[in-house]
Each structure stands twice: as structure tokens, then as C-alpha cells.
C-alpha atoms as a PDB file:
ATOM      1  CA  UNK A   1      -6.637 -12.520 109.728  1.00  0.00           C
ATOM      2  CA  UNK A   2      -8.519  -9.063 110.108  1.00  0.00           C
ATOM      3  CA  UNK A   3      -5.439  -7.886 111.986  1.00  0.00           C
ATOM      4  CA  UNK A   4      -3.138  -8.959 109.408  1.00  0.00           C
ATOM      5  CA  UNK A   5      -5.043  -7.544 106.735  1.00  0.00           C
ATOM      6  CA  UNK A   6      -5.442  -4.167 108.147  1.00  0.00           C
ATOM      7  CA  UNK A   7      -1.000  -4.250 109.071  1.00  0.00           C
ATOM      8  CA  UNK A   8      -1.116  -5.252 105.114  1.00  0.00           C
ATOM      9  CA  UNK A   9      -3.341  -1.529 104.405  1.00  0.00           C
ATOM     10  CA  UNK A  10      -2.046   0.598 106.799  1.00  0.00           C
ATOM     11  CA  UNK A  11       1.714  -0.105 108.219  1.00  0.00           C
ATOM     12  CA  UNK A  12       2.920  -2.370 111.349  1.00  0.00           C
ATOM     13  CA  UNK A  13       2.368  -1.123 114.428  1.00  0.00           C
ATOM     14  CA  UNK A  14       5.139   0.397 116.865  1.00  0.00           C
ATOM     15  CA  UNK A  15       5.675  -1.469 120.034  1.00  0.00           C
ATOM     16  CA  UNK A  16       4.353  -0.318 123.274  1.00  0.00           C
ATOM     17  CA  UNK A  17       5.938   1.700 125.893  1.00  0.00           C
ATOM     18  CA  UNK A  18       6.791  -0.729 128.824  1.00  0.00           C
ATOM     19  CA  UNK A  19       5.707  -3.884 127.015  1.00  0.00           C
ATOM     20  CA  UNK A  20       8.247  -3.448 124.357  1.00  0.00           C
ATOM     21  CA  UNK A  21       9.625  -7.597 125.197  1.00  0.00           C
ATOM     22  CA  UNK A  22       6.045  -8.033 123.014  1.00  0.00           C
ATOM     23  CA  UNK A  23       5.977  -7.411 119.310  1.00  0.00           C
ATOM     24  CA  UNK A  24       2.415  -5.694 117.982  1.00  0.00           C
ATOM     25  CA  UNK A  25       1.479  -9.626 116.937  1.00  0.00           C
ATOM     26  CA  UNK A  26       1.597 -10.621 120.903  1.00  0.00           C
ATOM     27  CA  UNK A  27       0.387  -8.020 121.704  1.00  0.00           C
ATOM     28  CA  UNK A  28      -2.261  -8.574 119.742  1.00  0.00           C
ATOM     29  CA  UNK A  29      -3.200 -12.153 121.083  1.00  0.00           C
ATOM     30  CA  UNK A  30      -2.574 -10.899 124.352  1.00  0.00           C
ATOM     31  CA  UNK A  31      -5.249  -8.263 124.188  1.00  0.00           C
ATOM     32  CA  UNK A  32      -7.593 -10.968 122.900  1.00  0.00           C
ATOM     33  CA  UNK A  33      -6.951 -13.703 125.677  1.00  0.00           C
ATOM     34  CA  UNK A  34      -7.881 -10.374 127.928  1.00  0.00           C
ATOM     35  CA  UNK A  35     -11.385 -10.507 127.585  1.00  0.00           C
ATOM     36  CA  UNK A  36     -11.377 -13.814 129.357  1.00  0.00           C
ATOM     37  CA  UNK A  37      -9.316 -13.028 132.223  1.00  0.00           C
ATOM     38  CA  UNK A  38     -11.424 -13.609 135.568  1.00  0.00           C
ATOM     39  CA  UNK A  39     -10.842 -14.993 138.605  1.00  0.00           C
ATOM     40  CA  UNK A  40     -13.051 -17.570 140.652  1.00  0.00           C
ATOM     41  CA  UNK A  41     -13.334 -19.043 143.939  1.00  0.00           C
ATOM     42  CA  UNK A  42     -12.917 -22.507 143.571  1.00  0.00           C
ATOM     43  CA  UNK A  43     -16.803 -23.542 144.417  1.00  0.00           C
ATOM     44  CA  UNK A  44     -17.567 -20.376 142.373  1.00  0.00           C
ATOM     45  CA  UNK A  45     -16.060 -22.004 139.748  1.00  0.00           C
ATOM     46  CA  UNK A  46     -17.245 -25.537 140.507  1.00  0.00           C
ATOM     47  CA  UNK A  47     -20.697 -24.291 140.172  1.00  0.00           C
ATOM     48  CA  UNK A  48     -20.254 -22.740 136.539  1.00  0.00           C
ATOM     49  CA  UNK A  49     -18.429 -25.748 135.310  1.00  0.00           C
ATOM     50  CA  UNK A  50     -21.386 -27.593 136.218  1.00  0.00           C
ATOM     51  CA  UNK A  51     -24.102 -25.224 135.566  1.00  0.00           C
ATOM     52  CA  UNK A  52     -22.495 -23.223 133.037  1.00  0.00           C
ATOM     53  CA  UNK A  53     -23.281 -23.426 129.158  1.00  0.00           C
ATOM     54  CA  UNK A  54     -19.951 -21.889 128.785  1.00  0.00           C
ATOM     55  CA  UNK A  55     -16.847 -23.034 129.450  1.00  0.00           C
ATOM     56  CA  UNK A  56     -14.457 -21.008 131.643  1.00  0.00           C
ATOM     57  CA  UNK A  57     -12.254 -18.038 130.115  1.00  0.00           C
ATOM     58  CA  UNK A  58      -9.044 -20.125 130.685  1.00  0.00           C
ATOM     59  CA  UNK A  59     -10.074 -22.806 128.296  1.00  0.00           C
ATOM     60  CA  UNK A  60     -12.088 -20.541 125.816  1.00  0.00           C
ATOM     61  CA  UNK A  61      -8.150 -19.083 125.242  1.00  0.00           C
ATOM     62  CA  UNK A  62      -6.806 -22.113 126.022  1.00  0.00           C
ATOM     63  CA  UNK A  63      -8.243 -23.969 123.551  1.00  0.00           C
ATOM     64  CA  UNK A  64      -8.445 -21.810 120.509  1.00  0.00           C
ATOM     65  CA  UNK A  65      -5.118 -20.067 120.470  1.00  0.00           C
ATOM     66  CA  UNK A  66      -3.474 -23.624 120.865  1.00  0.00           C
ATOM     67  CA  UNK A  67      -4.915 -24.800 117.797  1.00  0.00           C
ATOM     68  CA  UNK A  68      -3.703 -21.487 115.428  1.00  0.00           C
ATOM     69  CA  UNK A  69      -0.495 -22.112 113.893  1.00  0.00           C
ATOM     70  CA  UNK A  70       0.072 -18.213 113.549  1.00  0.00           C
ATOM     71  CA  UNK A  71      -0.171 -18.004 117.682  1.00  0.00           C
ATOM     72  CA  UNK A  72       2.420 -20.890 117.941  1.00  0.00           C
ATOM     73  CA  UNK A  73       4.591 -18.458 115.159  1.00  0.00           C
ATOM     74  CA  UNK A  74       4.099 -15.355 116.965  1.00  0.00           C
ATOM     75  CA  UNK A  75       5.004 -16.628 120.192  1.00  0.00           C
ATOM     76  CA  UNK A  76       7.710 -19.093 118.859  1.00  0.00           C
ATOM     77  CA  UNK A  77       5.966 -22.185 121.027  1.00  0.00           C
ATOM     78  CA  UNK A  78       7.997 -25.743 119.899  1.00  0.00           C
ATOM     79  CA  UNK A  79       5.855 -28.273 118.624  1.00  0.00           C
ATOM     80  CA  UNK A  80       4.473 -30.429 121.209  1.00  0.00           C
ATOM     81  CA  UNK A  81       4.154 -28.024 123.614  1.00  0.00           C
ATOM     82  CA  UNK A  82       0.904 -26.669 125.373  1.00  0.00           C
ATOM     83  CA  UNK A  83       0.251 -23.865 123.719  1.00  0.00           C
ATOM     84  CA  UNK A  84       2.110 -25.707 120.218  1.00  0.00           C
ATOM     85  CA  UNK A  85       0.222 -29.080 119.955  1.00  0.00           C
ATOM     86  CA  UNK A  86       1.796 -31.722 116.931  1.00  0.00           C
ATOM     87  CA  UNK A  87      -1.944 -32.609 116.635  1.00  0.00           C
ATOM     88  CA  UNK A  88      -4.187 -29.368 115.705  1.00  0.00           C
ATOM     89  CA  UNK A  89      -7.781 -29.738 115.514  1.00  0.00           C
ATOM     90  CA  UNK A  90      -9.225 -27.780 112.606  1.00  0.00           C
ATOM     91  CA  UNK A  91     -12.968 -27.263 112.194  1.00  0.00           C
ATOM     92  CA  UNK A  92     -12.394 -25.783 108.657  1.00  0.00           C
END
């Protein structure tokens, strides 16, 4: 929404040199689901699931982005589909 608000007061965004297959909205979820990019080795990874009080980047994107309608729009994901579940869970 703070994104959307600040397209509303200034102007939309041009799209990016060499990523222009993404409009400034992807682009936008894309740079979000960034910050949780990692890779693991799987007993790396084994040990953080089970140790961990966080849940791994994969799922902390995953999960989130699955449940916004306005991802599902900007991306254009059917209903039913991973990343476009019928069923959303809402906390608010």
C-alpha cells in the first residue's frame, strides 16, 4: 500500500532497462522477495528448520505474497494456483 500511495503522489515508474518483461508493480514484489533469497546446504538448512525461530526465506515470501490478492493481480496468477490460492488467509 505505501508503494501504491507514493505511484498515487508522484507518477508510475518507467520500466527497467533489461527487465522491461516486468512492469514497476513486479518489480516491486520482486525486489521485496529479494531480501530473502539465500541458499543452504541441505543439513544447513535442516538445522535452522529445527533450531531456527524463523522460518526459512522461501516460505517467509512464500507465504505472504500468496495470500495478497494485489500480488496474484500484478502477476496475473489463476485462482487455485500456488502463488493464487481460492482460500486466502487474512489476519485482518
Amino acid at each position: 500500500r505505501a508503494y501504491q500511495s507514493w505511484v498515487a503522489r508522484n507518477k508510475a515508474e518507467k520500466r527497467l532497462p533489461g527487465l522491461s518483461q516486468y512492469s514497476p508493480n513486479q518489480m516491486f514484489w520482486i525486489s521485496a522477495a529479494n531480501v530473502w533469497c539465500n541458499k543452504y546446504r541441505p543439513e544447513s538448512l535442516k538445522l535452522r528448520i529445527l533450531t531456527g525461530v524463523h522460518s526459512p526465506g522461501e516460505f517467509r515470501v512464500r507465504g505472504p505474497f500468496s495470500n495478497m490478492k494485489q500480488f496474484a493481480e500484478d502477476f496475473q496468477c489463476s485462482v487455485g494456483s500456488g502463488m493464487n490460492p481460492a482460500k486466502k488467509c487474512y489476519v485482518w
